[in-house]
C-alpha atoms as a PDB file:
ATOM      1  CA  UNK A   1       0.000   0.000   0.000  1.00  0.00           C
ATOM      2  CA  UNK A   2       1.076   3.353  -0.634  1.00  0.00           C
ATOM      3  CA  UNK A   3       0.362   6.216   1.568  1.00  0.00           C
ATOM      4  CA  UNK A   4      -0.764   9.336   0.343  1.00  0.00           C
ATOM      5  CA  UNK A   5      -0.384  13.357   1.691  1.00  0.00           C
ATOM      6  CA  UNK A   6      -3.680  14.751   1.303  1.00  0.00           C
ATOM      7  CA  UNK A   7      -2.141  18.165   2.010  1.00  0.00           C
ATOM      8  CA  UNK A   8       0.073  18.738  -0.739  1.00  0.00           C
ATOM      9  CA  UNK A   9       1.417  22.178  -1.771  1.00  0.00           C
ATOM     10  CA  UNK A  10      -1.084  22.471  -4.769  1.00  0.00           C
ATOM     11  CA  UNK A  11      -3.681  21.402  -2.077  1.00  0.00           C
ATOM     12  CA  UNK A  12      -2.976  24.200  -0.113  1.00  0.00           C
ATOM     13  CA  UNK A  13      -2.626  26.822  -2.395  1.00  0.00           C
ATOM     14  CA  UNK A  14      -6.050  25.514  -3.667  1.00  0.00           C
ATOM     15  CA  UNK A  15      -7.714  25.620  -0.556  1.00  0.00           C
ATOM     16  CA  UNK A  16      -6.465  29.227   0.242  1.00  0.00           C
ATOM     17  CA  UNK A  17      -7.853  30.317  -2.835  1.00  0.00           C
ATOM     18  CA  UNK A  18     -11.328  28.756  -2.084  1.00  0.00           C
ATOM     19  CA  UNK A  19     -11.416  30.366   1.136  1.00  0.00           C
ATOM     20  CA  UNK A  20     -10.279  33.820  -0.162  1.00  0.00           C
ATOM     21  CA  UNK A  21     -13.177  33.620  -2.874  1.00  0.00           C
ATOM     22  CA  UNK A  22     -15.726  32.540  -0.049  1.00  0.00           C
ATOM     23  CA  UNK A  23     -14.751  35.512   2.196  1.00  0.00           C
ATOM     24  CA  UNK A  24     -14.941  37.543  -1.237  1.00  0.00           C
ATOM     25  CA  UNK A  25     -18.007  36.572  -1.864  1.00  0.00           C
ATOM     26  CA  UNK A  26     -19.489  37.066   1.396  1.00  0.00           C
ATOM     27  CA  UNK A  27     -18.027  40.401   1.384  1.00  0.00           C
ATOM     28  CA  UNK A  28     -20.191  41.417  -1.606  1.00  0.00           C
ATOM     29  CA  UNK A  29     -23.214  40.224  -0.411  1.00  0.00           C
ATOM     30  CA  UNK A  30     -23.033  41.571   2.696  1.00  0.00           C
ATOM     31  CA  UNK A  31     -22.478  45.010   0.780  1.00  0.00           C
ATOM     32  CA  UNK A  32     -25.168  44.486  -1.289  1.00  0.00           C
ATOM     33  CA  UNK A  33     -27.647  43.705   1.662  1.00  0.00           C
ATOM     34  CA  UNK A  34     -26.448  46.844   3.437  1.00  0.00           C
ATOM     35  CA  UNK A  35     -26.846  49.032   0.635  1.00  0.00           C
ATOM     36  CA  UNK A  36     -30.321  47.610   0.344  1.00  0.00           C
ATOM     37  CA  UNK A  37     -31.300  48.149   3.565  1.00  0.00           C
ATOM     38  CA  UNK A  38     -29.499  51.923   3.922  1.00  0.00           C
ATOM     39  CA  UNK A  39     -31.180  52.773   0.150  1.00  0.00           C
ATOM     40  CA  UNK A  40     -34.454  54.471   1.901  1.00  0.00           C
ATOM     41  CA  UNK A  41     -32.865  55.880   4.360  1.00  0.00           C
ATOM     42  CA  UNK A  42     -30.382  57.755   2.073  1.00  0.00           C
ATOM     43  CA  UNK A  43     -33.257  58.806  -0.613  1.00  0.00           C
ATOM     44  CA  UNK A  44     -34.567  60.475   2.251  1.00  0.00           C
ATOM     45  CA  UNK A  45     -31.749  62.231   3.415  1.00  0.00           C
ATOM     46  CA  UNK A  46     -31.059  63.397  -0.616  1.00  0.00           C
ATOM     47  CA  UNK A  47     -34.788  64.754  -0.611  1.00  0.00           C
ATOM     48  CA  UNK A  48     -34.168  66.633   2.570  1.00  0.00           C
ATOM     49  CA  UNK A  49     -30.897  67.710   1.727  1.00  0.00           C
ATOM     50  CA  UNK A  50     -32.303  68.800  -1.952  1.00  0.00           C
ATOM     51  CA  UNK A  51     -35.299  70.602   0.212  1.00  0.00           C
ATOM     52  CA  UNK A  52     -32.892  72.564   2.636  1.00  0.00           C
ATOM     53  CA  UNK A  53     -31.034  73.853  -0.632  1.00  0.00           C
ATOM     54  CA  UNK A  54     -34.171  74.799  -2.198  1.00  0.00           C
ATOM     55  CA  UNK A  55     -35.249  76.801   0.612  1.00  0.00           C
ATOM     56  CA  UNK A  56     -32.286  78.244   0.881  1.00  0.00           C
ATOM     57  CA  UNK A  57     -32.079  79.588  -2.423  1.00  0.00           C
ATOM     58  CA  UNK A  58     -35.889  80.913  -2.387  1.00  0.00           C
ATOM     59  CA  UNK A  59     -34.134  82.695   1.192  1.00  0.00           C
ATOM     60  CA  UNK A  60     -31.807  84.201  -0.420  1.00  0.00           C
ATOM     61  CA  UNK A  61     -33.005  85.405  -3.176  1.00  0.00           C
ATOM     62  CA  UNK A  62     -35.370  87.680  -1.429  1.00  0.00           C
ATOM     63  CA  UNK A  63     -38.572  85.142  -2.317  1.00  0.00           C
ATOM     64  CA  UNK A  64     -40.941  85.896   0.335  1.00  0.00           C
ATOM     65  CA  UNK A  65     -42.239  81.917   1.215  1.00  0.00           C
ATOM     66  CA  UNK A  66     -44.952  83.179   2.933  1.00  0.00           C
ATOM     67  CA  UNK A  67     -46.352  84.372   0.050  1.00  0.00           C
ATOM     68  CA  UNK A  68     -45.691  81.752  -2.072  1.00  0.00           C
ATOM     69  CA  UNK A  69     -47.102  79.034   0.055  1.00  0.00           C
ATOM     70  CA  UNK A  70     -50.575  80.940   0.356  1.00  0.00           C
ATOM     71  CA  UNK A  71     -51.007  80.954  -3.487  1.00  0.00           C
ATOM     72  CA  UNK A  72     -49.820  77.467  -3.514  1.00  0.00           C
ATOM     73  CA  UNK A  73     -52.700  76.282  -0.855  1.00  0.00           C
ATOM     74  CA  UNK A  74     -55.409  79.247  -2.569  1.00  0.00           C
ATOM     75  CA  UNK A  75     -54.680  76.713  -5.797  1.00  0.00           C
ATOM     76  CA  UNK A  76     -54.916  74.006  -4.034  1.00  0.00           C
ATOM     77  CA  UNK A  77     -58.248  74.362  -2.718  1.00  0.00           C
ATOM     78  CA  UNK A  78     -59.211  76.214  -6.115  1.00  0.00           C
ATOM     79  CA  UNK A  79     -58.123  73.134  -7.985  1.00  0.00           C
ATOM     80  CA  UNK A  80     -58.875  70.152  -5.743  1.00  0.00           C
ATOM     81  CA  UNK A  81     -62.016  71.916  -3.353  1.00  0.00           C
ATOM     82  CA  UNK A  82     -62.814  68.285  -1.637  1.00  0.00           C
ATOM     83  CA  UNK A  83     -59.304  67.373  -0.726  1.00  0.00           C
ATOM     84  CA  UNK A  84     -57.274  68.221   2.795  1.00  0.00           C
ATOM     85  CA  UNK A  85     -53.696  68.734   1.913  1.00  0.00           C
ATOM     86  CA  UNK A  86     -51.353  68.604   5.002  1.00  0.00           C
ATOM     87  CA  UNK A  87     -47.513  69.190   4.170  1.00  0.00           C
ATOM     88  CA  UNK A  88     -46.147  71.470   1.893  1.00  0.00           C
ATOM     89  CA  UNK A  89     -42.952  71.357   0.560  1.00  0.00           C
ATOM     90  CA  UNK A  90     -40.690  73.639  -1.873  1.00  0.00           C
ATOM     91  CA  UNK A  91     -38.865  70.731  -4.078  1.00  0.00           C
ATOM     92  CA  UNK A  92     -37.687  73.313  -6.599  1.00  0.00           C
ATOM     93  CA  UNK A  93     -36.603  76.954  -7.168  1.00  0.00           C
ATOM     94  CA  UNK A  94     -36.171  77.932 -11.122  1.00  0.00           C
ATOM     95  CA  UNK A  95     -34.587  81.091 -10.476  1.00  0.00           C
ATOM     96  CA  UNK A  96     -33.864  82.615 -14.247  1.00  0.00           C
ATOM     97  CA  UNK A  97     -32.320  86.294 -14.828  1.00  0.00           C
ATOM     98  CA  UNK A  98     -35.396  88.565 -14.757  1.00  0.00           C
ATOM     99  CA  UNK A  99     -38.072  87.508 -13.190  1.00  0.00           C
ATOM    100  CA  UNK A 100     -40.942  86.398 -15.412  1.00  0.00           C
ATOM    101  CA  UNK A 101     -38.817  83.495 -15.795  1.00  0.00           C
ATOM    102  CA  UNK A 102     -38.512  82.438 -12.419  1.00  0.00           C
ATOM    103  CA  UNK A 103     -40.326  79.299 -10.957  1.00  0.00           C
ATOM    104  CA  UNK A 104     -41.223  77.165  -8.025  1.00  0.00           C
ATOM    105  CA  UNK A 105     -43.105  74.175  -7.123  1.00  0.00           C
ATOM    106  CA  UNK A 106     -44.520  72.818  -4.531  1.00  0.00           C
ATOM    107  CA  UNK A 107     -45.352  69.345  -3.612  1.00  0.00           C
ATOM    108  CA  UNK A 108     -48.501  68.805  -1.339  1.00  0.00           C
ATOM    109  CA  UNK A 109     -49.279  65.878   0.337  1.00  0.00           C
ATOM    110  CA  UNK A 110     -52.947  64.626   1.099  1.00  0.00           C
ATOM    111  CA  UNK A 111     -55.766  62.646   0.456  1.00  0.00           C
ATOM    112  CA  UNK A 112     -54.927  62.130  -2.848  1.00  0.00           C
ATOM    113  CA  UNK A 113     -51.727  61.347  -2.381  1.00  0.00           C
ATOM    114  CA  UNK A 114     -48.641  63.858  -3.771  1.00  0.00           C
ATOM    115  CA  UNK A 115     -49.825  66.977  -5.956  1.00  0.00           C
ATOM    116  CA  UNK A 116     -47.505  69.416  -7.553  1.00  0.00           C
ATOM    117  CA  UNK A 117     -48.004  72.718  -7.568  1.00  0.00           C
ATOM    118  CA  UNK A 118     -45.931  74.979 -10.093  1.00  0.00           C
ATOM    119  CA  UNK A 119     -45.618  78.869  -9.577  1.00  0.00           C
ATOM    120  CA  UNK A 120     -44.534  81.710 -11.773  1.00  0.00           C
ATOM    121  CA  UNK A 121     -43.740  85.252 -11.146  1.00  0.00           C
ATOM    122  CA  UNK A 122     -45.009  87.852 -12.372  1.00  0.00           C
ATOM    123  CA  UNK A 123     -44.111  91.712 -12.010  1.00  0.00           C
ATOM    124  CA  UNK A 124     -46.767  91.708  -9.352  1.00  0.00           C
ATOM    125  CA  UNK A 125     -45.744  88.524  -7.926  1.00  0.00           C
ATOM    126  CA  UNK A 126     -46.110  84.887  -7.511  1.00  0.00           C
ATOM    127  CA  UNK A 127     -49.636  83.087  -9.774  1.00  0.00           C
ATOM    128  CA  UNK A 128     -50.296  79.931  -9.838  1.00  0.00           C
ATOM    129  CA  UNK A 129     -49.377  78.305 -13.608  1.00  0.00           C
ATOM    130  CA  UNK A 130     -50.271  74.306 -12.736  1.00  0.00           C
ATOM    131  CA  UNK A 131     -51.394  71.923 -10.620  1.00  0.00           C
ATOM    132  CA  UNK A 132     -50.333  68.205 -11.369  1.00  0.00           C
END
């Protein structure tokens, strides 16, 4: 009978390598599960990071939010009598040279859900142009 090493240097190296692509692998997936479970949590931070900057802007730029967000809910309730819309939240500033140019909309939330309210202004100030 002959006797054979089981653990030869080609073994070995072969066996490294398995474990290095298991621990690989693993690595990956645990990634991949992480980013997963993080993803909501991070879209919601971007929206309220995006939001911040948006009301910064309208800040700065003199835009008097007040203002806008009383012609946003007057269109509202013009546009959609039946529905109670809580939140409202400036998700964009279009702020062109001039001013007829300039935009903003709004994004109400309620019984039916999201609605988007766009504003222009005007020489004599902010109008309501849509609600989506």
């Amino acid at each position: 009978m002959t006797s054979r090493t089981l653990l030869t240097p080609a073994n070995a190296g072969l066996a490294a390598l398995v474990v290095v692509l298991l621990a690989l692998i693993g690595g990956l997936l645990g990634a991949r599960r992480r980013d997963e479970v993080q993803a909501p949590a991070y879209e919601r931070h971007l929206r309220e990071a995006d939001h911040a900057l948006e009301q910064a802007r309208a800040s700065d730029r003199g835009w008097d939010r007040a203002m806008m967000e009383k012609v946003a809910r007057d269109a509202l309730s013009r546009d959609r009598p039946k529905v109670t819309f809580g939140q409202l939240e400036l998700v964009l500033v279009d702020d062109r040279p001039g001013v007829e140019e300039d935009r903003a909309h709004f994004e109400a939330t309620g019984g039916e859900g999201r609605v988007v309210v766009v504003l222009a202004r005007e020489e004599a100030g902010w109008v309501a142009e849509q609600v989506i």
